[in-house]
Protein backbone atom coordinates (compact mmCIF):
# COMPACT_ATOMS: atom_id res chain seq x y z
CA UNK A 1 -26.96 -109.12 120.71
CA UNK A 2 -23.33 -107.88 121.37
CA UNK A 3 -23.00 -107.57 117.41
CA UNK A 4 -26.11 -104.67 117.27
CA UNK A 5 -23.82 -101.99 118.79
CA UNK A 6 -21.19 -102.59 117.15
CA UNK A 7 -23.23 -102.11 113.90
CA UNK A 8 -24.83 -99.19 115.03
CA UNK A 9 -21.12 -98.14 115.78
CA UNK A 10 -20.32 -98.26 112.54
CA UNK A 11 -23.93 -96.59 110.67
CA UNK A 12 -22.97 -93.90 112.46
CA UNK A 13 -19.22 -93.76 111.13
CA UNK A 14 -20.18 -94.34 107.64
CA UNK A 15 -23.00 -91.24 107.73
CA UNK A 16 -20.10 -88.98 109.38
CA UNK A 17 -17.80 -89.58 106.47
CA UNK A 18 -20.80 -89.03 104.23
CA UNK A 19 -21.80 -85.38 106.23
CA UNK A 20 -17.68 -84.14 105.74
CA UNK A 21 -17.42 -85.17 102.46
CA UNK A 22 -16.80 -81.71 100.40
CA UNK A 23 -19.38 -81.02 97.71
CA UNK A 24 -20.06 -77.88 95.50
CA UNK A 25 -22.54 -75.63 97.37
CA UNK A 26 -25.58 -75.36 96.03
CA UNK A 27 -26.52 -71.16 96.23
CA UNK A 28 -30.15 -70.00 96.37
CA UNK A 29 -30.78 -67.04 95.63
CA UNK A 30 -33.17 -65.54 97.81
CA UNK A 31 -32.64 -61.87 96.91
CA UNK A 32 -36.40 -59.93 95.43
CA UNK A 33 -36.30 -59.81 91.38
CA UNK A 34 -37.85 -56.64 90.12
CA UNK A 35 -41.32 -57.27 89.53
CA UNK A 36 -42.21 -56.41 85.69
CA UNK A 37 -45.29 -54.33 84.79
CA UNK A 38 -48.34 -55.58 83.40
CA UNK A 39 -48.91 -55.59 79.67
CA UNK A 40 -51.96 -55.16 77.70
CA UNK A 41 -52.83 -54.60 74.17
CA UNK A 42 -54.90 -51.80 73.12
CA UNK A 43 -58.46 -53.14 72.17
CA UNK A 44 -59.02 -49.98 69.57
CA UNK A 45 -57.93 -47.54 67.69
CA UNK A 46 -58.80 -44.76 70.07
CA UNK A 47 -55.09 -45.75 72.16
CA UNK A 48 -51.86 -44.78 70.55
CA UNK A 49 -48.68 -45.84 73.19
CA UNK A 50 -46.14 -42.55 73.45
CA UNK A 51 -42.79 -42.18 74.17
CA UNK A 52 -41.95 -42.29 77.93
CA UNK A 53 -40.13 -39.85 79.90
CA UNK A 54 -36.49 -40.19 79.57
CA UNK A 55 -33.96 -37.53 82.14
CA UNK A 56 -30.60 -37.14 80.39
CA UNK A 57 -27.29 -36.82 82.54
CA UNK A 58 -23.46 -35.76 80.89
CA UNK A 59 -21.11 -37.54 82.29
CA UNK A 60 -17.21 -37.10 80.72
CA UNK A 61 -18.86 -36.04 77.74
CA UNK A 62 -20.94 -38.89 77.49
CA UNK A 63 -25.08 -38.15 77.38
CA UNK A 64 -26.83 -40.86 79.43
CA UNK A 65 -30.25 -41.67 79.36
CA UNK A 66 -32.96 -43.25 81.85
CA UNK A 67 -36.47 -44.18 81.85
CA UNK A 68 -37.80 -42.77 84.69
CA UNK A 69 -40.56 -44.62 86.53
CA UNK A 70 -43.15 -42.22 87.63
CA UNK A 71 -45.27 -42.81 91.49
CA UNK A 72 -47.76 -39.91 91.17
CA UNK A 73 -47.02 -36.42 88.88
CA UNK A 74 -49.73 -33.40 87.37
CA UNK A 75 -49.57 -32.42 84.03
CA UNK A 76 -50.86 -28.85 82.85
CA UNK A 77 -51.72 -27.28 79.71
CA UNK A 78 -49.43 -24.14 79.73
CA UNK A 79 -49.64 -22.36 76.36
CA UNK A 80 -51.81 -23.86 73.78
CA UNK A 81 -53.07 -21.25 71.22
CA UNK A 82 -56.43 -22.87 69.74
CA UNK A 83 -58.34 -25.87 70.77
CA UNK A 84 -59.73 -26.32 67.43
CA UNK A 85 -56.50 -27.36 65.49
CA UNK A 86 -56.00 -30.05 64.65
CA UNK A 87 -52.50 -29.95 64.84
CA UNK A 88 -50.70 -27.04 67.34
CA UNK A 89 -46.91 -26.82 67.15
CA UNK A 90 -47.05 -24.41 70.19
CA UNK A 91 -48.51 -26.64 72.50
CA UNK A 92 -46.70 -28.45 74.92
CA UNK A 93 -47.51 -29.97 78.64
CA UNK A 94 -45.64 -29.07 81.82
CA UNK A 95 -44.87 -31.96 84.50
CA UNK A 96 -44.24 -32.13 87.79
CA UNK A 97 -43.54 -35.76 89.20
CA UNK A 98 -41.96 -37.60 92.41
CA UNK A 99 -39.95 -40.55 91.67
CA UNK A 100 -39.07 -41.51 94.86
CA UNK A 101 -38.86 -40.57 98.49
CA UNK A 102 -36.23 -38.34 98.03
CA UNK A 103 -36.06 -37.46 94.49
CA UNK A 104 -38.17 -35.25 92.02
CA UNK A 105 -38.56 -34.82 88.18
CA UNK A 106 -39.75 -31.66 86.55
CA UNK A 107 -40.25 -31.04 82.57
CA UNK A 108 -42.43 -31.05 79.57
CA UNK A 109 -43.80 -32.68 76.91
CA UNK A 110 -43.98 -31.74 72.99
CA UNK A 111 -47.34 -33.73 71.72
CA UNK A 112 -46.07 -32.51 68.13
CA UNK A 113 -42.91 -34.15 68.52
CA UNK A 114 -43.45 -37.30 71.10
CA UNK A 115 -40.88 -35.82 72.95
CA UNK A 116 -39.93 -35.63 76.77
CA UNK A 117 -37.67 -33.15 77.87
CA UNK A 118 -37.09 -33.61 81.76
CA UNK A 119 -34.46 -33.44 84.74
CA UNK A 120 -34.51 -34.96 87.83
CA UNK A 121 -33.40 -33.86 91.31
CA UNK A 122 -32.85 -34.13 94.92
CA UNK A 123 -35.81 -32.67 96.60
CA UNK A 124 -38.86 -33.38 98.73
CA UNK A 125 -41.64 -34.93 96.92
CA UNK A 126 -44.90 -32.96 96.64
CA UNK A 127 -48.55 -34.99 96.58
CA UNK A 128 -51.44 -34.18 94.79
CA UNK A 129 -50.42 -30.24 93.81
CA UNK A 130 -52.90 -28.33 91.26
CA UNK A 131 -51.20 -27.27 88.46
CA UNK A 132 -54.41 -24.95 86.70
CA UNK A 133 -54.36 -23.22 83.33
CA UNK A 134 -53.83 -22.27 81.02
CA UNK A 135 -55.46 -19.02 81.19
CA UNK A 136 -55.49 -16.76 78.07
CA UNK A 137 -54.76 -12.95 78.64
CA UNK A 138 -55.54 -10.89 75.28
CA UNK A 139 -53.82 -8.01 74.00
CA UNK A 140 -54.36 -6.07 71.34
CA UNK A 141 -51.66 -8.29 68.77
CA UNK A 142 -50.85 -10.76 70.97
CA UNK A 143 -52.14 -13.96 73.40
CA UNK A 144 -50.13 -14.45 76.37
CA UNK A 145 -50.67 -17.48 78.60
CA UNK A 146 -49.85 -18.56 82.29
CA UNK A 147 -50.84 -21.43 84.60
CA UNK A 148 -50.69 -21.91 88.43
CA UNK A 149 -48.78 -24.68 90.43
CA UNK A 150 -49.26 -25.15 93.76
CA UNK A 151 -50.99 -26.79 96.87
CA UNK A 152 -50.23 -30.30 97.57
CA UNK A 153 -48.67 -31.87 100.84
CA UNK A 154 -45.42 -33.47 102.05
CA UNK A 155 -44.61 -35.83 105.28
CA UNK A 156 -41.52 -36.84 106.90
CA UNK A 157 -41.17 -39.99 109.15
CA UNK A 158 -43.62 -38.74 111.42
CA UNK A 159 -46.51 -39.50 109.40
CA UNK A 160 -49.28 -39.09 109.81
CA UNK A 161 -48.43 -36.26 112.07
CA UNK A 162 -45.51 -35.01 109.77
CA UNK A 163 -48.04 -34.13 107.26
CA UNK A 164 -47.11 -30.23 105.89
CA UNK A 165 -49.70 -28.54 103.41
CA UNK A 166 -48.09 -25.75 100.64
CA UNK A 167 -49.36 -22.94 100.87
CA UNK A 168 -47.14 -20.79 97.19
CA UNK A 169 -46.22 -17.65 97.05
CA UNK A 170 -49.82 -16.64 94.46
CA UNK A 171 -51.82 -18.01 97.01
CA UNK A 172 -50.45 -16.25 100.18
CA UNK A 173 -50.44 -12.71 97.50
CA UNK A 174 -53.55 -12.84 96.03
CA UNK A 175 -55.50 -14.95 98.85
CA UNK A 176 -55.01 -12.09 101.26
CA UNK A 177 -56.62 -9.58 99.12
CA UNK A 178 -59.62 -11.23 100.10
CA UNK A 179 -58.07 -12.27 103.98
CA UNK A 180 -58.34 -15.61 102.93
CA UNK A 181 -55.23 -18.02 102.33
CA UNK A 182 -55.95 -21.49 101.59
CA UNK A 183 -54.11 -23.73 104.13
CA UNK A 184 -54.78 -26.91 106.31
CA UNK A 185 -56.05 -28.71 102.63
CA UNK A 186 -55.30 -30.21 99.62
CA UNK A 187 -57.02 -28.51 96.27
CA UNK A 188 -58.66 -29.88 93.52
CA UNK A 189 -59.78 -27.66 90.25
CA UNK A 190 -60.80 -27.14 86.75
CA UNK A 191 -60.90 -24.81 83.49
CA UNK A 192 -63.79 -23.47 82.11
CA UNK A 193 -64.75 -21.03 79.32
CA UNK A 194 -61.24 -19.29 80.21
CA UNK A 195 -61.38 -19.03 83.90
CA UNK A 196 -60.16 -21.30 86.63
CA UNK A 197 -62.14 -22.92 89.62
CA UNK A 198 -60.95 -25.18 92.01
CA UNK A 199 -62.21 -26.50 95.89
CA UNK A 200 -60.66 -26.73 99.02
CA UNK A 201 -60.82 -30.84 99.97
CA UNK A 202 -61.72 -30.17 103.71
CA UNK A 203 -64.54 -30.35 105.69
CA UNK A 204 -65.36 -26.24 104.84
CA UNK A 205 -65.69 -27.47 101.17
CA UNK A 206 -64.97 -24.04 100.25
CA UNK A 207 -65.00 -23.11 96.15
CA UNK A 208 -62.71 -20.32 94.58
CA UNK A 209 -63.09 -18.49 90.97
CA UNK A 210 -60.30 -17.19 88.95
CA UNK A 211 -60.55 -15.43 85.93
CA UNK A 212 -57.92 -14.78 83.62
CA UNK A 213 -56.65 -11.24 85.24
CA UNK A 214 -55.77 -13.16 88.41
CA UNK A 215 -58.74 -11.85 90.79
CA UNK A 216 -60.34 -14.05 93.04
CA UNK A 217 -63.52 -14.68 93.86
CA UNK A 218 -64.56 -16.28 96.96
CA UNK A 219 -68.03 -18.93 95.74
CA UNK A 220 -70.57 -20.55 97.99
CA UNK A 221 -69.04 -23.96 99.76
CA UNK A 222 -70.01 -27.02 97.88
CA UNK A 223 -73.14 -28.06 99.70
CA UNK A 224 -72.68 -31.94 99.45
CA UNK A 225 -70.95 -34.13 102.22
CA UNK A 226 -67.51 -34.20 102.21
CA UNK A 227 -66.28 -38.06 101.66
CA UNK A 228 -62.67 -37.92 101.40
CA UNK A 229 -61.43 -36.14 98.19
CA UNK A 230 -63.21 -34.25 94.88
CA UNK A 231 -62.57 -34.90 91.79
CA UNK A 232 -62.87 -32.51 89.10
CA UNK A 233 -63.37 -31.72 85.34
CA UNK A 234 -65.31 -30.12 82.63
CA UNK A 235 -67.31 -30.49 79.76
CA UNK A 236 -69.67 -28.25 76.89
CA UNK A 237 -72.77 -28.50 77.19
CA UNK A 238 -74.44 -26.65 74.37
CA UNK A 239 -71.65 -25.31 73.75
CA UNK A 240 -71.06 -23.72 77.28
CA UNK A 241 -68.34 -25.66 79.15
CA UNK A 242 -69.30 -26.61 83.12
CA UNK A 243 -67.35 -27.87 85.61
CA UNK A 244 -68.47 -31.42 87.31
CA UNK A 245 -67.17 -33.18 90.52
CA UNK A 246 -67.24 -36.71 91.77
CA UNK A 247 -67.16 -37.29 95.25
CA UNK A 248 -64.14 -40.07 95.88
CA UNK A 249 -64.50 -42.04 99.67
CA UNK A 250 -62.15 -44.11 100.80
CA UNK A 251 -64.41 -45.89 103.10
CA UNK A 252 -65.94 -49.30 101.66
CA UNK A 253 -69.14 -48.32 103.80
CA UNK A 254 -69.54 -44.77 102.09
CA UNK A 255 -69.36 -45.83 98.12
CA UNK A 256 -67.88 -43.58 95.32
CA UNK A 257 -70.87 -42.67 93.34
CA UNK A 258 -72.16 -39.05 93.60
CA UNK A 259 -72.03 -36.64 90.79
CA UNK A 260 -72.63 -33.34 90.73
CA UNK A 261 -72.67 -30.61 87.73
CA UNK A 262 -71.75 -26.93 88.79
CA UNK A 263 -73.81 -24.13 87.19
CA UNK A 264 -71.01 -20.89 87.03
CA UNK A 265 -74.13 -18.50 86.22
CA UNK A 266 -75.77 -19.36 89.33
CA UNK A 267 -72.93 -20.28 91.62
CA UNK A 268 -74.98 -23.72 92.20
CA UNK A 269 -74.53 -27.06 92.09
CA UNK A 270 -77.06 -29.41 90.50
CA UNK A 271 -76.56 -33.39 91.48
CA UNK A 272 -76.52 -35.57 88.53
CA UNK A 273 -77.02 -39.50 87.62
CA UNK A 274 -74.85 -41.28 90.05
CA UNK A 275 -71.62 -43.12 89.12
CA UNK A 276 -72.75 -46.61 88.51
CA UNK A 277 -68.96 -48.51 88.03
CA UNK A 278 -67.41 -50.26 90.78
CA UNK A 279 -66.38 -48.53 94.05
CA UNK A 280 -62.81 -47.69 93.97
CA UNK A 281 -60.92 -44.22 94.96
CA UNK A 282 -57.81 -42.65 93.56
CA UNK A 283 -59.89 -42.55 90.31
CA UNK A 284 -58.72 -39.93 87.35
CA UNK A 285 -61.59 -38.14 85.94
CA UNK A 286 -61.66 -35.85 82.61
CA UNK A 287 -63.19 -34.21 80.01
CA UNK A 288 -62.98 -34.35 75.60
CA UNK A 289 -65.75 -31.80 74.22
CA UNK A 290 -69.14 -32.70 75.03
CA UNK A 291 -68.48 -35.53 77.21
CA UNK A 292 -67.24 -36.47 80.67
CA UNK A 293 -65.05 -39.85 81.43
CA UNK A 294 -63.78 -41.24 84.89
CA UNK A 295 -61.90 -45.11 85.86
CA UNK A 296 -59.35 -46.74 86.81
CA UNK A 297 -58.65 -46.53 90.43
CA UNK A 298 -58.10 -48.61 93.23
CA UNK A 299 -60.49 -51.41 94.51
CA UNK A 300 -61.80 -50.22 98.62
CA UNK A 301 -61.93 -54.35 99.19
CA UNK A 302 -59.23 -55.98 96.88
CA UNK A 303 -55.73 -55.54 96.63
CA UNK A 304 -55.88 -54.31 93.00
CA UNK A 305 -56.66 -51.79 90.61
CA UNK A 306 -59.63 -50.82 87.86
CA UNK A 307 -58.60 -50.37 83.63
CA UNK A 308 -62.30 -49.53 83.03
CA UNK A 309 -62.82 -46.13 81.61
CA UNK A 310 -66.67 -45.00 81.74
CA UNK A 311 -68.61 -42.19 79.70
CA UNK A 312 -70.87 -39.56 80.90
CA UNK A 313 -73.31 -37.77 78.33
CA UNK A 314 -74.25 -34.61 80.65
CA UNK A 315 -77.30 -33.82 77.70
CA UNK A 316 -78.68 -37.25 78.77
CA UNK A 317 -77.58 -37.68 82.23
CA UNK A 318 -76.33 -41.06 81.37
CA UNK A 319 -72.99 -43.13 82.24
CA UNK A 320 -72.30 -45.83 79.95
CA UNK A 321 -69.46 -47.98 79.83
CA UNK A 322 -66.59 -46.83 77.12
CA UNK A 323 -62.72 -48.06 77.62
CA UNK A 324 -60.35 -50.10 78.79
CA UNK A 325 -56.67 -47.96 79.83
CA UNK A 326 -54.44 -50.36 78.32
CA UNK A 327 -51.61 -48.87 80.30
CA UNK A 328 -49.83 -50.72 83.47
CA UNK A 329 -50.83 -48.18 86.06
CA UNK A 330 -54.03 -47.26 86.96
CA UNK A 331 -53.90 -45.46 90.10
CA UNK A 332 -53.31 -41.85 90.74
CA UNK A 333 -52.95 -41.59 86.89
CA UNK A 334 -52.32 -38.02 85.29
CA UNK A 335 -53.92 -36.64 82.13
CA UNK A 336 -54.05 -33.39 79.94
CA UNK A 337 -55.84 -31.88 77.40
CA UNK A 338 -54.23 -30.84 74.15
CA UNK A 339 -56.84 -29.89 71.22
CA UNK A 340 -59.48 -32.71 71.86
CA UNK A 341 -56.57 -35.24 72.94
CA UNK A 342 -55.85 -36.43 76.19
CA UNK A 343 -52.34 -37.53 77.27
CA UNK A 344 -52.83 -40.24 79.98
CA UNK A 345 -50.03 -41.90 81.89
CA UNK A 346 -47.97 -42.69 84.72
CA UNK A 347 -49.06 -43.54 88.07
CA UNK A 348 -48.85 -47.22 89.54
CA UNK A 349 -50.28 -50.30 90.17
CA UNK A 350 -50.72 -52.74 92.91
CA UNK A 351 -48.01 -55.91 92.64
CA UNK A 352 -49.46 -58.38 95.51
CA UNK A 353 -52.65 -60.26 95.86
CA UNK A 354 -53.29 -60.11 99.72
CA UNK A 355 -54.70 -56.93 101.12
CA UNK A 356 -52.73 -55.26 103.67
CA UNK A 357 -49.19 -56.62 101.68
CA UNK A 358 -49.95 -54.76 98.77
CA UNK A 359 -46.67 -53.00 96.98
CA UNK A 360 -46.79 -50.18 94.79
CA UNK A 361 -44.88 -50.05 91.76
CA UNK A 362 -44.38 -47.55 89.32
CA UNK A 363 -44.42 -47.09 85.76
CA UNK A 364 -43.92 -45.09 82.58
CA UNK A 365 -46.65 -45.57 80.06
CA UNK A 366 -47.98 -42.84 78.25
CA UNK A 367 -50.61 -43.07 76.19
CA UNK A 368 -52.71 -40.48 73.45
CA UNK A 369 -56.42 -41.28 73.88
CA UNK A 370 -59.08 -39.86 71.39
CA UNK A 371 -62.42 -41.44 71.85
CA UNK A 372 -63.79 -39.79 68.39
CA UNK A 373 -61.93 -43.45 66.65
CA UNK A 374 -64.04 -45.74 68.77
């Protein structure tokens, strides 16, 4: 028995020479790896992938180039001359984007060219700003043309008390001519026939006109609920363009369905076929001639987002099924309208798989959509 400690003695020798003997160090590394955007290929003709948005810096005489990676941004129509061309050198689209927490980027885009031409900054980020127009002032010889930017809301680390609504320099002007200035509220708007309209999202609901001359008209409150957000675009109908409105929740009790089209003649609003897609919120919703189309968005339930892309016919009052965005984002997407085209892009998209640990990312797609070459 004398022998076991003695061997015990030594086990434990032999494993201390083996735990000091110096070996290469096998490094892990545990540090995140950027997480790469989805890609899908375009199922049809109708999707034709653009150029995306490059800032250019000098440095010693050197130009440098980035691809900038844009979290939310609103595009506008500033100064197109004619819908009906096919083809408008004149037309271009003005952006307004946050990049990050601290940074912005501000440009535009040449659809004739492909070509971005923006700059970023240091500045606060603003969310979910209106940027309405363009509207067309006649003269005699001439067609001059001017849109609005404005609205929107900013937070610091106090959120959700450090919220801060904008409230610009033409809405304090020409608001008080009628001793009303939009504040407290984010607003959401459209063109039609030439004149602008847009909706305070608040409880009050409260609807504005604009016409081209910049007078404004104080309209009846939409009489619906209030669910959250409105949504907003337009569309001819025998060859009269209205304005309809889709009322986003963000509640998975309270579903995004209801549709409503708004009769300008009347100052009324008439409710429509309900959307029948998924629920989801942060949808993009938009309009190409005689036709209205809203998607994408983000799942209520499910850490994810929607590519689906649906069609309303406002002459039959029926939504049918059309597209699939073949772009990585597909929340808080932007879109304009250039001579039956619409320029679709940016936003982000959901990178986990577990609700509540869900991680926004991102991108810089842009895309020309034309549904005519389904």
């Amino acid at each position: 028995m004398k022998i076991i400690p003695k061997i015990l003695l030594l086990v434990v020798i032999i494993a201390g020479f083996v735990a000091c003997d110096k070996k290469a160090s096998v490094i892990i590394d545990e540090s995140p790896t950027r997480e790469e955007a989805p890609i899908y290929t375009p199922d049809s003709p109708m999707w034709r992938k653009l150029n995306s948005p490059l800032s250019y810096a000098f440095t010693e005489g050197v130009v440098r180039t980035e691809t900038e990676n844009l979290y939310t941004c609103v595009m506008g129509r500033p100064d197109t001359t004619n819908d009906h061309l096919a083809v408008d050198n004149r037309s271009r689209i003005d952006m307004y984007g946050n990049i990050d927490a601290q940074t912005v980027a501000t440009g535009t885009y040449s659809p004739d060219g492909n070509f971005w031409n923006i700059r970023k900054m240091d500045g606060l980020p603003r969310f979910s700003p209106i940027l309405l127009g363009p509207f067309a002032v006649f003269g005699r010889t001439s067609v001059e043309y001017f849109s609005l930017f404005g609205s929107g809301f900013s937070f610091d680390e106090n959120f959700p008390d450090g919220v801060s609504y904008y409230v610009d320099g033409w809405m304090q002007t020409d608001f008080n001519q009628t001793g009303d200035i939009v504040g407290g509220a984010v607003l959401t708007g459209f063109m039609a026939n030439n004149d602008g309209y847009f909706i305070e999202n608040n409880t009050g609901r409260q609807f504005w006109h604009m016409n081209r001359i910049r007078v404004y008209e104080k309209l009846k409150p939409f009489p619906g609920d209030f669910l959250g957000k409105f949504t907003m675009a337009s569309a001819k109908v025998n060859k009269k363009e209205f304005g309809f409105l889709i009322l986003e929740s963000g509640s998975e009790q309270i579903p995004t369905k209801q549709f409503y089209q708004y009769d300008a003649d009347n100052d009324s609003w008439i409710k429509k076929a309900d959307f029948p897609g998924e629920d989801r919120y942060e949808g993009v919703m938009f309009g190409i001639d005689d036709k209205i189309y809203y998607g994408l968005g983000q799942s209520k339930t499910e850490a994810k987002g929607f590519r689906d892309i649906w069609q309303y016919d406002p002459v039959a009052n029926t939504w049918n099924k059309f597209a699939n965005y073949p772009g990585s984002g597909n929340i808080k997407v932007s879109t304009a309208k250039v001579s039956g085209k619409v320029y679709i892009g940016f936003g982000y998209y959901v990178g986990a798989t577990k609700i509540n640990t869900e991680k926004y990312i991102g991108v810089t797609d842009f895309w020309e959509f034309v549904p005519s070459r389904k």
